[in-house]
PDB file of N, CA and C in Angstrom:
ATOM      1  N   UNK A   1      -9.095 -77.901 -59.276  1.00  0.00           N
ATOM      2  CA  UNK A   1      -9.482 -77.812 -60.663  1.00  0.00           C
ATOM      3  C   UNK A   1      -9.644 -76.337 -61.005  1.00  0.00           C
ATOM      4  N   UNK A   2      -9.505 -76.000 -62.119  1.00  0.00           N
ATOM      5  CA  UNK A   2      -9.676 -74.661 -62.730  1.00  0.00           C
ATOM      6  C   UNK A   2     -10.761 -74.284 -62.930  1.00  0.00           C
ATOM      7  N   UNK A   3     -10.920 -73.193 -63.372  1.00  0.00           N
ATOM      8  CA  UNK A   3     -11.881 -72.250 -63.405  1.00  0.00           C
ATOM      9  C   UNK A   3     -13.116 -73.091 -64.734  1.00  0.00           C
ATOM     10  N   UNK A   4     -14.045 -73.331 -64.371  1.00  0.00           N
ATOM     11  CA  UNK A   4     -14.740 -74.733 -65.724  1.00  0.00           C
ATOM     12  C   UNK A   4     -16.272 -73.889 -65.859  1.00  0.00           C
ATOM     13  N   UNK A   5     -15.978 -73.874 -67.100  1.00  0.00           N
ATOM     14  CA  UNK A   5     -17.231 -73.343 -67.825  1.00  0.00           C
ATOM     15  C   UNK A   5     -18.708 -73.726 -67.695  1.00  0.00           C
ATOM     16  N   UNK A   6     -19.428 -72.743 -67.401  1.00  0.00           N
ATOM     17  CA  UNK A   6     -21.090 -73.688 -66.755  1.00  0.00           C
ATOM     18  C   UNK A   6     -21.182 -74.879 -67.238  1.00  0.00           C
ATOM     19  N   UNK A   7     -21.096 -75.185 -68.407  1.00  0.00           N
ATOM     20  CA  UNK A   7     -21.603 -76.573 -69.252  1.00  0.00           C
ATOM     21  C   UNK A   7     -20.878 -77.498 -68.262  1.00  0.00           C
ATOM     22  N   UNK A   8     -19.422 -77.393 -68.144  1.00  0.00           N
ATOM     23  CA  UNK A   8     -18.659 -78.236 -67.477  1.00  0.00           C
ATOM     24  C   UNK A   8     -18.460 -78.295 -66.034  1.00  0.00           C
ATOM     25  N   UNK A   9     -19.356 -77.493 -65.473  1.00  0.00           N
ATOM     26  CA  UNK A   9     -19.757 -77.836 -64.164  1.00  0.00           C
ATOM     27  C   UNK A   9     -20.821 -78.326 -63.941  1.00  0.00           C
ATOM     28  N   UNK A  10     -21.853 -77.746 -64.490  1.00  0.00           N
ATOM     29  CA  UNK A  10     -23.243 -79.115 -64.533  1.00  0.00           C
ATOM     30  C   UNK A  10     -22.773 -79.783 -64.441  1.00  0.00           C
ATOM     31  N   UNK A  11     -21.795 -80.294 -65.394  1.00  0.00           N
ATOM     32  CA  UNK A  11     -21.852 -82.071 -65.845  1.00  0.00           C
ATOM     33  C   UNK A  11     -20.938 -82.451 -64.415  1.00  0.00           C
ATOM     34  N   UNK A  12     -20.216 -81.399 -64.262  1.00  0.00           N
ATOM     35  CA  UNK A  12     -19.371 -82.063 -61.999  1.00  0.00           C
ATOM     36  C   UNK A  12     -20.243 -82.397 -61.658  1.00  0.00           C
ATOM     37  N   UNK A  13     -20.685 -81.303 -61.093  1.00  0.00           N
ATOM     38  CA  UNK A  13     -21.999 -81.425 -60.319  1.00  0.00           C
ATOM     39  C   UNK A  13     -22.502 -82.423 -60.303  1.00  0.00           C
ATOM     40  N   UNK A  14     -23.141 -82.745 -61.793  1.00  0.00           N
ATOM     41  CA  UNK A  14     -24.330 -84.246 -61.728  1.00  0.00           C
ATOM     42  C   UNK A  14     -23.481 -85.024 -61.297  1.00  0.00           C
ATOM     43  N   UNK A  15     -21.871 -85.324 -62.033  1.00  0.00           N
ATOM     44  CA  UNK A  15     -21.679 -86.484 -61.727  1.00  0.00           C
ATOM     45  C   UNK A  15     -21.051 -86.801 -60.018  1.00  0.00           C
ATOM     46  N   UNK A  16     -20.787 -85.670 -59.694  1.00  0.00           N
ATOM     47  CA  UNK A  16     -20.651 -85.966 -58.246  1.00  0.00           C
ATOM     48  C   UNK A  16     -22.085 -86.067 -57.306  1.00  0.00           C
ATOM     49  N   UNK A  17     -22.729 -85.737 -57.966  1.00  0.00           N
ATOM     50  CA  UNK A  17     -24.065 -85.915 -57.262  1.00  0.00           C
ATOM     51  C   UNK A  17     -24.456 -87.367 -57.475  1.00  0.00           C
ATOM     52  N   UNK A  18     -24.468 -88.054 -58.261  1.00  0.00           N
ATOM     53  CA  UNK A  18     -24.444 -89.090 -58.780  1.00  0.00           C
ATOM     54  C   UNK A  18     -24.283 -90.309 -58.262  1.00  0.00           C
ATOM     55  N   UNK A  19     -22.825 -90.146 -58.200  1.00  0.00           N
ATOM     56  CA  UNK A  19     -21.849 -91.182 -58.205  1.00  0.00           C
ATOM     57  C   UNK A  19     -21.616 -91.675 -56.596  1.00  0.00           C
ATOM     58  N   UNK A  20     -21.682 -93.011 -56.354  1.00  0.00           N
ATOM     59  CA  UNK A  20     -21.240 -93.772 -54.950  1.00  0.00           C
ATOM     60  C   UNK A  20     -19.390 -93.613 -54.857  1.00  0.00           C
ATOM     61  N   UNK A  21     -18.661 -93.367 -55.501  1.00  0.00           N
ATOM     62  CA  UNK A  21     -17.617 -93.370 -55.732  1.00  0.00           C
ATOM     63  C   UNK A  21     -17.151 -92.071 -55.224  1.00  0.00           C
ATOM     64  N   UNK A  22     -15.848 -91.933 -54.757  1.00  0.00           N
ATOM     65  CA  UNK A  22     -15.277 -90.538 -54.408  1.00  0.00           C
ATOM     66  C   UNK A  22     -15.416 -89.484 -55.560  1.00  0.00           C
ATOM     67  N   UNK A  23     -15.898 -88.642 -54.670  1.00  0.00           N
ATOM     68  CA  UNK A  23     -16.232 -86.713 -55.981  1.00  0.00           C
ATOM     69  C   UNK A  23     -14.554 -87.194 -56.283  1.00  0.00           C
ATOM     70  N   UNK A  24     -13.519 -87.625 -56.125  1.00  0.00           N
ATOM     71  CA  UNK A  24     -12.248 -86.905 -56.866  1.00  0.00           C
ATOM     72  C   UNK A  24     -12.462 -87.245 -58.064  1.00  0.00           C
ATOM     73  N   UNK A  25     -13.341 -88.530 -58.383  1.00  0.00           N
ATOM     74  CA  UNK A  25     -13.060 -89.190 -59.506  1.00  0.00           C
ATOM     75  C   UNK A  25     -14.295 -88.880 -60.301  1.00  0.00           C
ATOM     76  N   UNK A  26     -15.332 -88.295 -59.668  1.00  0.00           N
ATOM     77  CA  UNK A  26     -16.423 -87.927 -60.785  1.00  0.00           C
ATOM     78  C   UNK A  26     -15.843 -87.422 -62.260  1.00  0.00           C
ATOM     79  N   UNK A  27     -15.340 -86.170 -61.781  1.00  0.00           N
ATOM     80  CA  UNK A  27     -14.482 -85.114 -63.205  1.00  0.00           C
ATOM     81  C   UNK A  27     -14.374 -86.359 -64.476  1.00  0.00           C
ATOM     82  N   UNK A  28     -13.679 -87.413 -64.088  1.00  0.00           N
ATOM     83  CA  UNK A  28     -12.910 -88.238 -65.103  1.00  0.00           C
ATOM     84  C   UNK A  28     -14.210 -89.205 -65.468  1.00  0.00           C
ATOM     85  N   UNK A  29     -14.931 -89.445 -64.392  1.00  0.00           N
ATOM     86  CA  UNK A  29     -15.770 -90.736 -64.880  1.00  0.00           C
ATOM     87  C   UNK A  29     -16.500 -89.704 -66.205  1.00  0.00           C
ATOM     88  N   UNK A  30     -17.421 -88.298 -65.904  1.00  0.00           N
ATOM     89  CA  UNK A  30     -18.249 -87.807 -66.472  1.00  0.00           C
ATOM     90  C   UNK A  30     -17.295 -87.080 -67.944  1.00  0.00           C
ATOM     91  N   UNK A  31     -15.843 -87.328 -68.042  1.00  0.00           N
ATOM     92  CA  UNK A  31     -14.934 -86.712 -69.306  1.00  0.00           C
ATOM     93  C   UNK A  31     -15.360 -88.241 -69.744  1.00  0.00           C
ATOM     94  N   UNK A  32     -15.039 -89.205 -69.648  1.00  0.00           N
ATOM     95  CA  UNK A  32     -15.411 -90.230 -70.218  1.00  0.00           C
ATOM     96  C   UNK A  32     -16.592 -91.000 -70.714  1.00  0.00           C
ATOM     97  N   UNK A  33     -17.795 -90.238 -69.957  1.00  0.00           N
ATOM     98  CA  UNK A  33     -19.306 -90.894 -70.918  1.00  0.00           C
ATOM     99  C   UNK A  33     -19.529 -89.993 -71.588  1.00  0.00           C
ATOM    100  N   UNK A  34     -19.011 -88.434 -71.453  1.00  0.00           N
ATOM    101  CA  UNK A  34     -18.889 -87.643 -72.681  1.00  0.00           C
ATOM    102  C   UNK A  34     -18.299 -87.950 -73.778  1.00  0.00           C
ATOM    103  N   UNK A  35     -17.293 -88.569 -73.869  1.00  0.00           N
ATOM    104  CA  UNK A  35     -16.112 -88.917 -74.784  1.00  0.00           C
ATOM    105  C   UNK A  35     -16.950 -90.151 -75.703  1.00  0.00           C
ATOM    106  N   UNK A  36     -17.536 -91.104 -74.706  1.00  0.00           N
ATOM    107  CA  UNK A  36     -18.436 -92.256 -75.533  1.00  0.00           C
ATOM    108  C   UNK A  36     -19.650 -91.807 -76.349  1.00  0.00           C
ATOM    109  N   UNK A  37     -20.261 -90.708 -75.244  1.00  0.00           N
ATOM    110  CA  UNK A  37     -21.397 -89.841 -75.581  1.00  0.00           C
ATOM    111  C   UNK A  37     -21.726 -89.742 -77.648  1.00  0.00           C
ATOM    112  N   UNK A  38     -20.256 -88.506 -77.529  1.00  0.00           N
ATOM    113  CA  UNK A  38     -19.521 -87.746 -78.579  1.00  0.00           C
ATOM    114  C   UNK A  38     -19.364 -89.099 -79.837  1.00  0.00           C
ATOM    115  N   UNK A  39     -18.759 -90.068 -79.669  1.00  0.00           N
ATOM    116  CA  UNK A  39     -18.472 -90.855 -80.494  1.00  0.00           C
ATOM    117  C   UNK A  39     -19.956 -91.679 -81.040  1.00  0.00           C
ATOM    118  N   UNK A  40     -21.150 -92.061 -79.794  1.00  0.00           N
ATOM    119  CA  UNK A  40     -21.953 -93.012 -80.753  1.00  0.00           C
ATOM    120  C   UNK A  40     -22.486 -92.108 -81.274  1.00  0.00           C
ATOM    121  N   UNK A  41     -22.976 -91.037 -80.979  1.00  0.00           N
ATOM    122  CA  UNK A  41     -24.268 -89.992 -81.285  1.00  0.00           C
ATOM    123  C   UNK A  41     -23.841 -89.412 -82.802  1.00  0.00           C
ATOM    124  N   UNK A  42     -22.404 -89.252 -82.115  1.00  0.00           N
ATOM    125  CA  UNK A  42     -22.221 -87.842 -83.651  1.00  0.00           C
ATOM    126  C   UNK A  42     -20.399 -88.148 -83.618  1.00  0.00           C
ATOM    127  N   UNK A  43     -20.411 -89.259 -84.145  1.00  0.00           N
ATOM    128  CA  UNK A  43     -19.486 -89.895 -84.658  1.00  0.00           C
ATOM    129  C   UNK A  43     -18.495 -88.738 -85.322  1.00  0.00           C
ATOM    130  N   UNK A  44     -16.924 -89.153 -85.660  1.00  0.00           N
ATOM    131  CA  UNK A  44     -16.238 -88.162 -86.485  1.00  0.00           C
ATOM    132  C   UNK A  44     -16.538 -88.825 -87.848  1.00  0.00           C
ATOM    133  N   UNK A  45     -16.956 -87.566 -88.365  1.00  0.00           N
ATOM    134  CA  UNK A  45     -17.104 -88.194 -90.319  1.00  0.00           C
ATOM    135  C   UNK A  45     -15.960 -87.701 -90.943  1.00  0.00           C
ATOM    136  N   UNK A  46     -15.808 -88.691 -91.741  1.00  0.00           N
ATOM    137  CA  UNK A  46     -14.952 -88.196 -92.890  1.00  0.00           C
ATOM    138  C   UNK A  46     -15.499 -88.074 -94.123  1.00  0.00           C
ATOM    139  N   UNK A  47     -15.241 -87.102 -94.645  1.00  0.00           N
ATOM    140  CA  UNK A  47     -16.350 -87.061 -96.173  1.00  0.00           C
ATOM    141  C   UNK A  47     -15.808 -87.624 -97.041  1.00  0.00           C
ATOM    142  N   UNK A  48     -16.554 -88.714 -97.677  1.00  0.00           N
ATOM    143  CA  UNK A  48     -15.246 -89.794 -98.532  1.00  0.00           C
ATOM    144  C   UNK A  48     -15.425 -89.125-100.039  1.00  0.00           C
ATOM    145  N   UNK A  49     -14.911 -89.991-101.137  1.00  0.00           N
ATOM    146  CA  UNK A  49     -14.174 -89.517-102.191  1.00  0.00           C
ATOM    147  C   UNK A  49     -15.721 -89.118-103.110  1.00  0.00           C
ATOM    148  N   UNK A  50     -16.378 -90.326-102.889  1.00  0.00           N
ATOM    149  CA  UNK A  50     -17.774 -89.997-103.825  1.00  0.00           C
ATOM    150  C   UNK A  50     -18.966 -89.901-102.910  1.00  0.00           C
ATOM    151  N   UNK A  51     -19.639 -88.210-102.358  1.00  0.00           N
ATOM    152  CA  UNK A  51     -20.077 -88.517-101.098  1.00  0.00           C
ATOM    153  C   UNK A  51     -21.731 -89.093-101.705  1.00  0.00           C
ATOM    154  N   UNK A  52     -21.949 -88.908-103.064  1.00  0.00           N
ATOM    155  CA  UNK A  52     -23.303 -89.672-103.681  1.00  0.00           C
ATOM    156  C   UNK A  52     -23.248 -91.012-103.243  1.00  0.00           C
ATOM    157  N   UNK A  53     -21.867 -91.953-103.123  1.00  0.00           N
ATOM    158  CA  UNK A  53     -22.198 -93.285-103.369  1.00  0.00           C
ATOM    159  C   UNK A  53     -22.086 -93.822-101.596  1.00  0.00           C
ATOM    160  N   UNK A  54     -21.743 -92.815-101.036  1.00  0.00           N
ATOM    161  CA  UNK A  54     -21.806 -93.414 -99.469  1.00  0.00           C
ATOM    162  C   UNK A  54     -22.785 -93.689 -98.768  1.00  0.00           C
ATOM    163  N   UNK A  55     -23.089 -94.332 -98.349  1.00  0.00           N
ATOM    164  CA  UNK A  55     -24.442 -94.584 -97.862  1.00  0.00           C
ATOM    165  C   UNK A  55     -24.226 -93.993 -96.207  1.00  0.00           C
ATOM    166  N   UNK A  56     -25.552 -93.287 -95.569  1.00  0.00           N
ATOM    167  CA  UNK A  56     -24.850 -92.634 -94.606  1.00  0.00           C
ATOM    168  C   UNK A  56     -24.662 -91.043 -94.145  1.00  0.00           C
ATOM    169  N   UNK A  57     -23.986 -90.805 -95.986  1.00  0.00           N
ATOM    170  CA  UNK A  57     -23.466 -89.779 -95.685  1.00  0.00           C
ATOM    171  C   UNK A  57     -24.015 -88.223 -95.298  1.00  0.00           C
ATOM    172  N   UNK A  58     -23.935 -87.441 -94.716  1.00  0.00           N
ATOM    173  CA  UNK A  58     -24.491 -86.350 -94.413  1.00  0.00           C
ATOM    174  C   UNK A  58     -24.083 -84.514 -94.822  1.00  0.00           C
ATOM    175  N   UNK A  59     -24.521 -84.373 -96.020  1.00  0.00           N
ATOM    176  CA  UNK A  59     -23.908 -83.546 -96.281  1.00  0.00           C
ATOM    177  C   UNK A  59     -24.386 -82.228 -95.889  1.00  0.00           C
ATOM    178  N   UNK A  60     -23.215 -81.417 -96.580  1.00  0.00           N
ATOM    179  CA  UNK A  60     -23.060 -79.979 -95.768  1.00  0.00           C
ATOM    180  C   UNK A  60     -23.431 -79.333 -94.379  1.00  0.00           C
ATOM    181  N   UNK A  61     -24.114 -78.383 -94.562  1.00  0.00           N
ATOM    182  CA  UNK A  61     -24.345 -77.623 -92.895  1.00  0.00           C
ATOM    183  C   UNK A  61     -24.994 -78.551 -92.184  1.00  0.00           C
ATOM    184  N   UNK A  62     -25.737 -79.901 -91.620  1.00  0.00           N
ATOM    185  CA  UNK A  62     -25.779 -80.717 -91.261  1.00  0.00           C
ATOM    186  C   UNK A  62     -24.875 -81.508 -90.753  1.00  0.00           C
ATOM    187  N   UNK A  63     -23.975 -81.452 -91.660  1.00  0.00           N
ATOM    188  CA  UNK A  63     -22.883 -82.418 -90.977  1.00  0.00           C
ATOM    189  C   UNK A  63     -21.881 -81.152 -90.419  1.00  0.00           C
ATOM    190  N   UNK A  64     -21.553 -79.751 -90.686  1.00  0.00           N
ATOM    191  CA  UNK A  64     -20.993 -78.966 -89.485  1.00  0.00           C
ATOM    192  C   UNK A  64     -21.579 -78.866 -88.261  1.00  0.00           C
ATOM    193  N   UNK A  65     -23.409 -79.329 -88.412  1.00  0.00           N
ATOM    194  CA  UNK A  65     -23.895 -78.996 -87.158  1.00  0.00           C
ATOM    195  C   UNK A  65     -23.828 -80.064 -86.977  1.00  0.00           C
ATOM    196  N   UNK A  66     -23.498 -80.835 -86.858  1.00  0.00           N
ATOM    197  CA  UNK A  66     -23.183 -82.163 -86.131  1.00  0.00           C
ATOM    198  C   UNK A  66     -21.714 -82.211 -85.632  1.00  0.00           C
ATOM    199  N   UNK A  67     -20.744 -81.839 -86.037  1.00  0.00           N
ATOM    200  CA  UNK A  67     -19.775 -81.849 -85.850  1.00  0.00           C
ATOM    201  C   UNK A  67     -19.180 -80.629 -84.919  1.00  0.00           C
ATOM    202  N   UNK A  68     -19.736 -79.804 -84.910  1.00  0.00           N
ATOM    203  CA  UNK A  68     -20.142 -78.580 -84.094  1.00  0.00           C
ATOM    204  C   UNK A  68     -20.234 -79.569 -82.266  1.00  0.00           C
ATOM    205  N   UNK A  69     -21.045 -79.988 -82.440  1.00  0.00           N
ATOM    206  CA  UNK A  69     -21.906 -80.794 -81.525  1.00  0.00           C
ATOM    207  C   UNK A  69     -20.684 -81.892 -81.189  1.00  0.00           C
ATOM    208  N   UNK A  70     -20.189 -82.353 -81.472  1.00  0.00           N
ATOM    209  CA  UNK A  70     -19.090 -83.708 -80.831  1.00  0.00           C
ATOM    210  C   UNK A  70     -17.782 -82.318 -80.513  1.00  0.00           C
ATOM    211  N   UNK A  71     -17.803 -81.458 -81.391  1.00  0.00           N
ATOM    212  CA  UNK A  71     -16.341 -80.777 -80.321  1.00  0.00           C
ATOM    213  C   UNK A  71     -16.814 -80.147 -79.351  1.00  0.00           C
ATOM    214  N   UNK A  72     -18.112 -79.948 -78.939  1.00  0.00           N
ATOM    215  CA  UNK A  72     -18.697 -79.364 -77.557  1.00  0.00           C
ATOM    216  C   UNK A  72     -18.587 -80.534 -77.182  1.00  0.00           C
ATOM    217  N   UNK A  73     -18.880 -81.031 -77.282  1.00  0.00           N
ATOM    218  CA  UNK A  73     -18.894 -82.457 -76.093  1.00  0.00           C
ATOM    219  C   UNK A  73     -17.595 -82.846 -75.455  1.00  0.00           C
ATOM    220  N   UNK A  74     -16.980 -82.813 -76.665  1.00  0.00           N
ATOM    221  CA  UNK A  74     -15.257 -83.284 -76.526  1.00  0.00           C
ATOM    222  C   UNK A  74     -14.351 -82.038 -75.634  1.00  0.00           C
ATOM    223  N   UNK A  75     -14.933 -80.715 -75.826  1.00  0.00           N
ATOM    224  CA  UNK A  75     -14.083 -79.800 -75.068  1.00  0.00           C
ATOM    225  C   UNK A  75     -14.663 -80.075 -73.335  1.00  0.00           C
ATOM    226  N   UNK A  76     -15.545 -80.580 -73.284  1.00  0.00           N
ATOM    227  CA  UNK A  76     -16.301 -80.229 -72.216  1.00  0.00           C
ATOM    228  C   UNK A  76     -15.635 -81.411 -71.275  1.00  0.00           C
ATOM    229  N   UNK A  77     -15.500 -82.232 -72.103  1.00  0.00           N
ATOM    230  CA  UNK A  77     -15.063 -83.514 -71.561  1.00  0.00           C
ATOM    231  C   UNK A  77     -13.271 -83.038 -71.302  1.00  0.00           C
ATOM    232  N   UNK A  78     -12.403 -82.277 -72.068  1.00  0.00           N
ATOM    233  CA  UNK A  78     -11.248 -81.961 -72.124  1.00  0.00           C
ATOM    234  C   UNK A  78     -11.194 -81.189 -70.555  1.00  0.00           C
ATOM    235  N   UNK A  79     -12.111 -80.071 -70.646  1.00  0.00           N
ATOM    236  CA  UNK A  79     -12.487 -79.238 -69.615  1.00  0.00           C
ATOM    237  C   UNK A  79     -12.261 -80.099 -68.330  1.00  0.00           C
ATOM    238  N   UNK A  80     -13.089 -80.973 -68.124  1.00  0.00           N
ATOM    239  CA  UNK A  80     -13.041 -81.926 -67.243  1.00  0.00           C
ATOM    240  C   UNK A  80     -11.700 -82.441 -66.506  1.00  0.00           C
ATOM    241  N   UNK A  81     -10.617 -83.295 -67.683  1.00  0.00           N
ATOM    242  CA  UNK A  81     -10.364 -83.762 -66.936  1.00  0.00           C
ATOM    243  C   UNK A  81      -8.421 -82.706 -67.100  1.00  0.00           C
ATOM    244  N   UNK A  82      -8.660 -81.370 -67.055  1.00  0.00           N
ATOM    245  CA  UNK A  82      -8.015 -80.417 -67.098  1.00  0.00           C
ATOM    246  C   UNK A  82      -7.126 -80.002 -68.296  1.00  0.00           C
ATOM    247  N   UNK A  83      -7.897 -80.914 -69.736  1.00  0.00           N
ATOM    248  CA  UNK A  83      -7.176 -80.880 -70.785  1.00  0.00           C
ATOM    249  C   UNK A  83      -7.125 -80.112 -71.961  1.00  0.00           C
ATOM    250  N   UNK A  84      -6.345 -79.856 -72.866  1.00  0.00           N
ATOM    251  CA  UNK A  84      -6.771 -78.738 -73.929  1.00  0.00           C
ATOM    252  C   UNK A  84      -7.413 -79.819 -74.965  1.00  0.00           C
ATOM    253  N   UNK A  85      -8.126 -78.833 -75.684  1.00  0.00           N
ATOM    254  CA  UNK A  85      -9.034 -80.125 -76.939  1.00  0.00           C
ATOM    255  C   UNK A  85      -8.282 -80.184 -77.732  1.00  0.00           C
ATOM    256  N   UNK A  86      -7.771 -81.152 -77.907  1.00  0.00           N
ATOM    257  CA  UNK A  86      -6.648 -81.404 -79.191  1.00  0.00           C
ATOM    258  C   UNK A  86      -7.631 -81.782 -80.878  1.00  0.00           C
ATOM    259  N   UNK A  87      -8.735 -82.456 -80.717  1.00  0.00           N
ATOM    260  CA  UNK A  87      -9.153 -82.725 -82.004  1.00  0.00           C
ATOM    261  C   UNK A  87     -10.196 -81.616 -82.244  1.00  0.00           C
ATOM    262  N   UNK A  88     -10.008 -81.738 -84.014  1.00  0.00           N
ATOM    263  CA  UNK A  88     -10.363 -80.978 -84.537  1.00  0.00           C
ATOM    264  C   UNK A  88     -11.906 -81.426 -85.361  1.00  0.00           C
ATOM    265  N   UNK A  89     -13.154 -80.943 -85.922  1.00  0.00           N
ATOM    266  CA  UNK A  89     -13.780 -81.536 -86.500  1.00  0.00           C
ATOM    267  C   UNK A  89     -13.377 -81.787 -87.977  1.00  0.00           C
TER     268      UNK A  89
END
């Protein structure tokens, strides 16, 4: 594996520390509860047409810092399992 950014070695680490399963496969198990992580917590929003009538909705710098927050997760998880982050917030 490549050269992985502190964030994304903690998360080796734990999960090979962790896990009953072979370290090869930690990397992927721990890109993947990141990936679930990323999605319930801080979901991708889309800001819809009338953001008054959405119920939900979260506007401005709130919702960048939230969204901020799922592409760390998501790179970290990319990091992992040796991938570039393709999505965007």
């Amino acid at each position: 594996m490549t050269d992985l950014s502190p964030a994304a070695l903690a998360v080796r680490d734990a999960a090979e520390k962790e896990t009953d399963l072979d370290f090869r496969f930690a990397p992927a198990i721990a890109a993947s509860a990141l990936e679930a992580v990323a999605d319930e917590v801080v979901p991708k929003e889309i800001e819809p047409a009338n953001a008054f009538e959405e119920e939900g909705y979260v506007p401005g710098r709130l919702r960048e810092q939230r969204q901020e927050t799922r592409r760390k997760l998501l790179d970290i998880a990319a990091e992992l399992r040796g991938d570039t982050p393709t999505e965007t917030p």
